[in-house]
C-alpha atoms as a PDB file:
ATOM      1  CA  UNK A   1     -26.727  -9.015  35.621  1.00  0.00           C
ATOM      2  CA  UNK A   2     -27.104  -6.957  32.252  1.00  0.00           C
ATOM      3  CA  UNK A   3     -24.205  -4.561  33.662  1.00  0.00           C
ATOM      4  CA  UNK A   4     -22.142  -7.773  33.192  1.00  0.00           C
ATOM      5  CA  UNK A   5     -23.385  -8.671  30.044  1.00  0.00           C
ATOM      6  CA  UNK A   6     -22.817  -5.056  28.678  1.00  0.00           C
ATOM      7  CA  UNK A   7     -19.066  -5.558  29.301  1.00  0.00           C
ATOM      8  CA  UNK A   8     -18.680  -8.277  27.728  1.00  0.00           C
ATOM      9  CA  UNK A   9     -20.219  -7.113  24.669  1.00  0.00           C
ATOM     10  CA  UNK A  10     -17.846  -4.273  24.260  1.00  0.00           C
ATOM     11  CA  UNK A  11     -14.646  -5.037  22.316  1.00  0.00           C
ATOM     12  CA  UNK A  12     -11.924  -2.751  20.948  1.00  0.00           C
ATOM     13  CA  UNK A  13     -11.886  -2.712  17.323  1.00  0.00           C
ATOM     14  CA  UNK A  14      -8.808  -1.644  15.982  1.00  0.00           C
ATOM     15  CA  UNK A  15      -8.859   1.402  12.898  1.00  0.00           C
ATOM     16  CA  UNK A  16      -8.366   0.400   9.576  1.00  0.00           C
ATOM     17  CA  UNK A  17      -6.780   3.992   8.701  1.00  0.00           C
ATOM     18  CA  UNK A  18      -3.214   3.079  11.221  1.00  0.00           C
ATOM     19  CA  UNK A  19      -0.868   5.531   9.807  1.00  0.00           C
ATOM     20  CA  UNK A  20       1.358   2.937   9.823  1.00  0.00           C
ATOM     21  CA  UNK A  21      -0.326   0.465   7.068  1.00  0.00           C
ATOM     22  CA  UNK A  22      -0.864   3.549   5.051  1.00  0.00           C
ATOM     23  CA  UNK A  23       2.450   4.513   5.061  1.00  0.00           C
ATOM     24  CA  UNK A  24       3.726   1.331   4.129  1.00  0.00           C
ATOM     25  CA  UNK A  25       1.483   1.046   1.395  1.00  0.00           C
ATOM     26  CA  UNK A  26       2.251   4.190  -0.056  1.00  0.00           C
ATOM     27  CA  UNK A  27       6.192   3.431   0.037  1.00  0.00           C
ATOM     28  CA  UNK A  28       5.455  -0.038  -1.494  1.00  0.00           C
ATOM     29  CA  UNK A  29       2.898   1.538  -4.353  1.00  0.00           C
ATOM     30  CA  UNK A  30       6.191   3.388  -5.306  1.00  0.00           C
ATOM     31  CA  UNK A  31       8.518   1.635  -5.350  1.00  0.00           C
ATOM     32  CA  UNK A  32       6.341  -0.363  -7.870  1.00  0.00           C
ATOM     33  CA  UNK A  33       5.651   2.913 -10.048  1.00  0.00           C
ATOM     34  CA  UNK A  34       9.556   3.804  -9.641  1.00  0.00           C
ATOM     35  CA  UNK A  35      10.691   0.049 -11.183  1.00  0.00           C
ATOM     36  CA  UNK A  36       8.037   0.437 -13.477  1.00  0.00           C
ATOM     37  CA  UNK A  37       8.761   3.696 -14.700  1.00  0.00           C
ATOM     38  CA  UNK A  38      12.069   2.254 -15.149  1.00  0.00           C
ATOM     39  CA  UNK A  39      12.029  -0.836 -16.992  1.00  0.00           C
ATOM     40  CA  UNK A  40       9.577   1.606 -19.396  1.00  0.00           C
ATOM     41  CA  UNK A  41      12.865   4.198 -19.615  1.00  0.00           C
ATOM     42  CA  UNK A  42      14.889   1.346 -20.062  1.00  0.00           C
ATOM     43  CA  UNK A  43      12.838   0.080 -23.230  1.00  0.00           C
ATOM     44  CA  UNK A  44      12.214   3.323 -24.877  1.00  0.00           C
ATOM     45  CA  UNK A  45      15.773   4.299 -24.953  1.00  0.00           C
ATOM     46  CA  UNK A  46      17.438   0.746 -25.274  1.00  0.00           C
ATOM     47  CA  UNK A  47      14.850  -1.515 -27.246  1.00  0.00           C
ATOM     48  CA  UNK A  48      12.833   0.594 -28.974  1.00  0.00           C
ATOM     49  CA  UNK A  49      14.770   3.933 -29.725  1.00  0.00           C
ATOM     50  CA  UNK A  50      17.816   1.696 -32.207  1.00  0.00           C
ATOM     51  CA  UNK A  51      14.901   0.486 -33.971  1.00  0.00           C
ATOM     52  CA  UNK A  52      14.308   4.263 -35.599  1.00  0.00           C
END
């Protein structure tokens, strides 16, 4: 009876390091430091640099 019990208690947890999540984090992080970097660029020499 515990041999059956023991099976039951095992489960398959699942790794939170899947290449896959990190990868498409890292490709949405960025894209979010590209269009930031941008809209920065864009103000500097658009906005800010007519001002001078």
């Amino acid at each position: 009876m515990s041999d059956e019990q023991r099976d039951v208690d095992v489960e398959k947890r699942e790794k939170k390091s899947d290449p896959s999540k990190v990868g498409v984090a890292a490709i949405k992080y960025i894209a979010y430091l590209i269009i930031f970097f941008g809209i920065l660029w864009f103000l500097i020499n658009y906005v800010i640099a007519p001002l001078f």
